[in-house]
Protein backbone atom coordinates (compact mmCIF):
# COMPACT_ATOMS: atom_id res chain seq x y z
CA UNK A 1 0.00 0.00 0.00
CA UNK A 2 2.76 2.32 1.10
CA UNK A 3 4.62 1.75 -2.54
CA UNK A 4 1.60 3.10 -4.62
CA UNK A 5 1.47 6.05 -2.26
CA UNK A 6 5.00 6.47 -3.04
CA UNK A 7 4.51 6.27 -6.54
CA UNK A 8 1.64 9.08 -6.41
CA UNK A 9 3.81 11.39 -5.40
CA UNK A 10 6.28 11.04 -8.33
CA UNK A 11 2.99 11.75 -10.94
CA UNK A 12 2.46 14.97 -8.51
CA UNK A 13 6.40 15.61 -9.04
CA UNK A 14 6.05 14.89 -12.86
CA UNK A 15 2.89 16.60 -13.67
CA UNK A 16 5.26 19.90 -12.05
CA UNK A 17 7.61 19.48 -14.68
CA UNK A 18 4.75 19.81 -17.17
CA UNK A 19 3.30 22.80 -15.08
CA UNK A 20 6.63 24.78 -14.92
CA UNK A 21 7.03 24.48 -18.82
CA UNK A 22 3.59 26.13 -19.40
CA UNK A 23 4.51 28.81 -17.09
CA UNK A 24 7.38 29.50 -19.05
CA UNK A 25 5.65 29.93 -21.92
CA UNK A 26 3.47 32.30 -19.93
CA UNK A 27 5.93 34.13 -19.04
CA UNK A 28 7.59 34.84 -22.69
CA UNK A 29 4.34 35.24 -24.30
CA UNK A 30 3.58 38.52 -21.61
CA UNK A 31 6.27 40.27 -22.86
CA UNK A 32 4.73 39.95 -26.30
CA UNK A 33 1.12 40.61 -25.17
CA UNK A 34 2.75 43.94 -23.22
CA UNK A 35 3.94 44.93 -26.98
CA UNK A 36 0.70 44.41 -28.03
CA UNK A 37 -0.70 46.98 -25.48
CA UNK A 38 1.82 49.50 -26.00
CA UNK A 39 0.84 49.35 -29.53
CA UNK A 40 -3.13 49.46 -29.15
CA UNK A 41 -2.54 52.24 -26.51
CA UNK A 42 -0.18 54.41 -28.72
CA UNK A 43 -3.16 53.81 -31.90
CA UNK A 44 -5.74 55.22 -29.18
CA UNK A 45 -3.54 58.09 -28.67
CA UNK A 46 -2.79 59.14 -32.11
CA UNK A 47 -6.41 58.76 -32.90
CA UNK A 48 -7.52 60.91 -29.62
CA UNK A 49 -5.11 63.57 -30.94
CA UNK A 50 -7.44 63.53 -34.33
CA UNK A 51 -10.45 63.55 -32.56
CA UNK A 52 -9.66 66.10 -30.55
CA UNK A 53 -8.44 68.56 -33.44
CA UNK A 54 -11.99 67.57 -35.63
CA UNK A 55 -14.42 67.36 -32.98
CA UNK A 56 -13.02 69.63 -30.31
CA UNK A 57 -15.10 72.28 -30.64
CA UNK A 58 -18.52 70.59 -30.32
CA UNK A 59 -19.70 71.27 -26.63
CA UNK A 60 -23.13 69.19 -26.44
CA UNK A 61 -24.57 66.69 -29.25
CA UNK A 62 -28.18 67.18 -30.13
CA UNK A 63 -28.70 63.47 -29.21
CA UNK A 64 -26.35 63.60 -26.08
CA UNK A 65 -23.99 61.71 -26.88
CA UNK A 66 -21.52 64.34 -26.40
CA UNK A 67 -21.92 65.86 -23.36
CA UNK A 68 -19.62 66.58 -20.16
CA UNK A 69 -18.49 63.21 -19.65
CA UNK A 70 -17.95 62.01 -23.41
CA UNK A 71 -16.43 64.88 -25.19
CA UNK A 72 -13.61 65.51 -27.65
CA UNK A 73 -12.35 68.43 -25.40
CA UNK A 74 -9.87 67.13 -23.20
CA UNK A 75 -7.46 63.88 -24.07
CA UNK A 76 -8.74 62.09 -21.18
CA UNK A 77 -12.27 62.02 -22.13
CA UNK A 78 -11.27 61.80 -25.86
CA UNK A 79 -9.65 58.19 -25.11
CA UNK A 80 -12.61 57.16 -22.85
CA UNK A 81 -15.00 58.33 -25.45
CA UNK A 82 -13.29 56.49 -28.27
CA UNK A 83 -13.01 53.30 -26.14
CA UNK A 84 -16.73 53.62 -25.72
CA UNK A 85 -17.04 53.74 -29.37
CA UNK A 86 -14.79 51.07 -30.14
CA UNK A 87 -16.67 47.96 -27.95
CA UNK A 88 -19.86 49.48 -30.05
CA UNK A 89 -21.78 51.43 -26.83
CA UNK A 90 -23.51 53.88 -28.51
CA UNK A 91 -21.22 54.50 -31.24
CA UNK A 92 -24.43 54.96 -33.82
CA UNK A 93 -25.56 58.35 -31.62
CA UNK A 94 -21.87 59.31 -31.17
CA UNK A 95 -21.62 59.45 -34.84
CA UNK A 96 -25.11 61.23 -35.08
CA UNK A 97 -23.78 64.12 -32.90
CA UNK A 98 -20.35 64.26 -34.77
CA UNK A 99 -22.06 65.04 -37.95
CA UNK A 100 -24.26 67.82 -36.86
């Protein structure tokens, strides 16, 4: 009896190796996935900085959209506003106000 208890512990010690190599792989594949982010922040940026010179000057939408918490006005809200449009939360009305 004591043997096979013996011998689950060397799966437990085996099934470690296996667990160490994936987080290794972990591990290399966050530096690419912080590249990634850079990148995808640094394309939010540059298109804040558009949005910003376009749309700054529109205070308040007609449909309210834009208003004091999603405006083109400051960078800030410019890359919270964009995010907003990006996962498709009304984008539709955000365009409607842009256009006016």
């Amino acid at each position: 009896m004591r043997v096979i208890r013996g011998t689950r512990i060397l799966r437990i010690f085996k099934s470690l190796h296996e667990l160490s190599e994936l987080l290794n792989t972990l591990a290399q594949s966050i530096k690419s996935f912080a590249y990634v982010l850079f990148l995808s922040f640094l394309i939010l940026f540059v298109f804040s900085l558009v949005g910003m010179r376009f749309f700054g000057g529109i205070t308040e939408g007609k449909y309210g959209a834009i208003d004091q918490n999603a405006n083109f006005n400051e960078i800030w809200l410019t890359i919270t506003t964009l995010t907003r449009s990006e996962t498709g939360e009304g984008w539709n009305i955000l365009m409607r106000d842009t256009m006016d």
